[in-house]
C-alpha atoms as a PDB file:
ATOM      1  CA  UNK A   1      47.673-142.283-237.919  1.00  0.00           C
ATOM      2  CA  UNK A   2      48.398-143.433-234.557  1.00  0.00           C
ATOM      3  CA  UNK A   3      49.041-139.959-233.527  1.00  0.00           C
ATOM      4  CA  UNK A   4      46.104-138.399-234.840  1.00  0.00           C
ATOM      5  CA  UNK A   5      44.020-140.809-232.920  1.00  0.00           C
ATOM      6  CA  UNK A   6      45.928-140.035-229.460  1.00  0.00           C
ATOM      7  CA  UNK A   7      45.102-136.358-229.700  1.00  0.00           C
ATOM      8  CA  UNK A   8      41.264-137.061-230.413  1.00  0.00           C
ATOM      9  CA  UNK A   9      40.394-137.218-226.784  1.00  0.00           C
ATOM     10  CA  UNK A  10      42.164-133.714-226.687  1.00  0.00           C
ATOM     11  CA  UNK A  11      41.037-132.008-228.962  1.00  0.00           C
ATOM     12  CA  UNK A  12      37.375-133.631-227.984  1.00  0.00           C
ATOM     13  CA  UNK A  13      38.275-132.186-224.181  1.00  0.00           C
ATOM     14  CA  UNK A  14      38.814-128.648-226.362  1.00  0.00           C
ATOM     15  CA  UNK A  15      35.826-128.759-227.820  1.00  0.00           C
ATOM     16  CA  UNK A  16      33.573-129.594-224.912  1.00  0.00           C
ATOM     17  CA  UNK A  17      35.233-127.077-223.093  1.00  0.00           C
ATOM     18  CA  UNK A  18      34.275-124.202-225.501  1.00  0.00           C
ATOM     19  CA  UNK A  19      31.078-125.317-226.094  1.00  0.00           C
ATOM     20  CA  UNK A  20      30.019-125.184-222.351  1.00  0.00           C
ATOM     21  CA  UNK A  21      32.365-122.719-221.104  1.00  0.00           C
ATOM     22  CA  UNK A  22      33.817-120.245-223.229  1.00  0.00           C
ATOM     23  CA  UNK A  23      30.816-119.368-225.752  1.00  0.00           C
ATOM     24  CA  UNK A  24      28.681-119.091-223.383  1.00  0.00           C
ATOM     25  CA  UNK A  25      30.608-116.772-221.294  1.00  0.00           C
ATOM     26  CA  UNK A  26      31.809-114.625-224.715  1.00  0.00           C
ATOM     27  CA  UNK A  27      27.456-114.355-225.503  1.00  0.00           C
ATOM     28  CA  UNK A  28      26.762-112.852-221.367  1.00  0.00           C
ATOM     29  CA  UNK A  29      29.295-110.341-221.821  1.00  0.00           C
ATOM     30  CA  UNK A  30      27.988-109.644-225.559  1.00  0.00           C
ATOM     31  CA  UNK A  31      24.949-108.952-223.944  1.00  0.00           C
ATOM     32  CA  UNK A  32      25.579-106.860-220.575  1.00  0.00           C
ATOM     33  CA  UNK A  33      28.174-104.622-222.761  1.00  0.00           C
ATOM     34  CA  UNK A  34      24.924-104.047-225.059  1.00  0.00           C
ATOM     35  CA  UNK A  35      23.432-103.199-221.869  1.00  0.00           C
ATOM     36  CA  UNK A  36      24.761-100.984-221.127  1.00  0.00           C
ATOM     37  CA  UNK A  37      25.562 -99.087-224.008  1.00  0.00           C
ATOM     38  CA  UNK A  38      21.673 -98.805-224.426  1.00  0.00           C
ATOM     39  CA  UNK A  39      21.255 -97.253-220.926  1.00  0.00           C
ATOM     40  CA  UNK A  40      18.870 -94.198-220.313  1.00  0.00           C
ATOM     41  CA  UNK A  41      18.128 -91.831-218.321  1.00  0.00           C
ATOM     42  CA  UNK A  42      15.110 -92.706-216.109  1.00  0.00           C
ATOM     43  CA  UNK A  43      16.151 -96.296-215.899  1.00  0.00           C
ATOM     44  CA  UNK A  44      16.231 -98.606-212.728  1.00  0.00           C
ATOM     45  CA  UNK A  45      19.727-100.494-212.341  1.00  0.00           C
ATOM     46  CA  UNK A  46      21.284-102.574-210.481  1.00  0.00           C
ATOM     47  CA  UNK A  47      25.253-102.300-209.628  1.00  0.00           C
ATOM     48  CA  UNK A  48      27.945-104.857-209.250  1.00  0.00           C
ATOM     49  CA  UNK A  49      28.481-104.041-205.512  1.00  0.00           C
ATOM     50  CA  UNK A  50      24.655-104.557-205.236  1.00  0.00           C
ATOM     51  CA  UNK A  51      23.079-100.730-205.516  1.00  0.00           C
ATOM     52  CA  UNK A  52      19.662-100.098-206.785  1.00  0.00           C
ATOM     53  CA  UNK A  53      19.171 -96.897-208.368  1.00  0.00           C
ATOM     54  CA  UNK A  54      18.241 -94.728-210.884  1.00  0.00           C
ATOM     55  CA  UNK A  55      19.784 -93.076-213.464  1.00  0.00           C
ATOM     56  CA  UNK A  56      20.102 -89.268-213.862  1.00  0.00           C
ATOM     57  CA  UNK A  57      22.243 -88.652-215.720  1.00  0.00           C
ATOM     58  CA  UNK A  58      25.325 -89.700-218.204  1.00  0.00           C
ATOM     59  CA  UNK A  59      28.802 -87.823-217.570  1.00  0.00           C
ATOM     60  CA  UNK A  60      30.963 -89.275-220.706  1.00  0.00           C
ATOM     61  CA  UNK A  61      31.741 -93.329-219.355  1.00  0.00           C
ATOM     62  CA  UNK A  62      29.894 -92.356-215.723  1.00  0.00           C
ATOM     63  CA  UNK A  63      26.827 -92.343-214.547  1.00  0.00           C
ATOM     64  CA  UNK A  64      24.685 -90.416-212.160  1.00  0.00           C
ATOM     65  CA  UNK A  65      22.792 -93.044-209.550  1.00  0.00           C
ATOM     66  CA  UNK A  66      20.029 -91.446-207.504  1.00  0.00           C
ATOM     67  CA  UNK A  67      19.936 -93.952-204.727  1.00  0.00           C
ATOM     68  CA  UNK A  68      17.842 -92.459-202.505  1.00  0.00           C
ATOM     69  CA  UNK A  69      15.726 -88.686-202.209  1.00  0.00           C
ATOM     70  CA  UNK A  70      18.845 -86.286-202.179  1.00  0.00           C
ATOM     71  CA  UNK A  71      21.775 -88.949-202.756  1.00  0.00           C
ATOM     72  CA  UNK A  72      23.355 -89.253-205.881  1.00  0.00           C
ATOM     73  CA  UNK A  73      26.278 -91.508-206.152  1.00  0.00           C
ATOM     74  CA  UNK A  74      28.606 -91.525-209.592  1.00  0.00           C
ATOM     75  CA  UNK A  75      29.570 -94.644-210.737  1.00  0.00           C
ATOM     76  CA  UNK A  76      31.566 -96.201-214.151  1.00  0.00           C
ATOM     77  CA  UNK A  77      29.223 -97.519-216.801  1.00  0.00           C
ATOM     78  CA  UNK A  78      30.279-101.172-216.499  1.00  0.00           C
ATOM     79  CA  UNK A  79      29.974-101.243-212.904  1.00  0.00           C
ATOM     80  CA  UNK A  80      26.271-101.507-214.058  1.00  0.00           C
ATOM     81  CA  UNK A  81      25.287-105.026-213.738  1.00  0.00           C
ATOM     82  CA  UNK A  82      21.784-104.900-215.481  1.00  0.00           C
ATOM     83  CA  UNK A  83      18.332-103.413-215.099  1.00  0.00           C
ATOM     84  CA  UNK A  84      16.823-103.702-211.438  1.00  0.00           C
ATOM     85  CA  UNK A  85      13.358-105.380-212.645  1.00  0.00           C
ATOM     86  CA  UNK A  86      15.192-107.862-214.888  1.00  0.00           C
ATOM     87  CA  UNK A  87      17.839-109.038-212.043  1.00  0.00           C
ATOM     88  CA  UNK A  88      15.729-108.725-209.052  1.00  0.00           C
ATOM     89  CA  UNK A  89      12.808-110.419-210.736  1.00  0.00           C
ATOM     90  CA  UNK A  90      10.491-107.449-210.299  1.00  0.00           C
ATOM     91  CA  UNK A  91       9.307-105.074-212.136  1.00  0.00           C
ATOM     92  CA  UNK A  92       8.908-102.082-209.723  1.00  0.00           C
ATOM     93  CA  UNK A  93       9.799-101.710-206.533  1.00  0.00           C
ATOM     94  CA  UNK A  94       7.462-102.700-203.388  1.00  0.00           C
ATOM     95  CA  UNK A  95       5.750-100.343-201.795  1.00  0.00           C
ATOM     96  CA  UNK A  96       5.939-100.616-197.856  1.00  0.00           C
ATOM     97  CA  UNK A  97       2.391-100.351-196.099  1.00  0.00           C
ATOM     98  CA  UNK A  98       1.394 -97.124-194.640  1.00  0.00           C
ATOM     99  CA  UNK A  99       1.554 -97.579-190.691  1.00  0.00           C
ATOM    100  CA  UNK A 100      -0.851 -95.256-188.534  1.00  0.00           C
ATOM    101  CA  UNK A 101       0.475 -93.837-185.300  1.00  0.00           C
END
């Protein structure tokens, strides 16, 4: 009995641990892998290393970015860290003010 009550704090440790570490954790992953599985053409993304672009198309597990008018980069689905409007906290991009001159 003794025992069992020395390896409460442990196993209490454990259990804390999981609950604020681990599930958590387990559920983002759940949900960027979901993600990007439902990825489509047209769509605004952000990458890992911080590119914003859109998709064109889907090669197998790559995808087409067009990242700016004529430059398409091609990059591994799960370097695709989430839609652009959803991370940046915008929905579409701003638009910079005409200048004249």
């Amino acid at each position: 009995m003794g025992e069992l009550v020395s390896l409460l704090p442990i196993i209490a440790i454990f259990a804390i641990f999981y609950l604020l570490m681990i599930r958590p954790a387990s559920k983002r992953q759940k949900a960027l892998r979901e993600m990007q599985r439902s990825l489509e053409v047209g769509d605004r993304v952000l990458t890992q290393s911080g590119i914003v672009g859109v998709i064109q198309a889907f090669e197998g597990d790559l995808v087409r970015l067009q990242i700016a008018d004529g430059v398409v980069v091609t990059v591994i689905r799960p370097a695709v860290a989430g839609l652009a409007g959803e991370v940046l906290g915008q929905q579409q991009p701003e638009e910079a003010p005409e200048q004249d001159g």
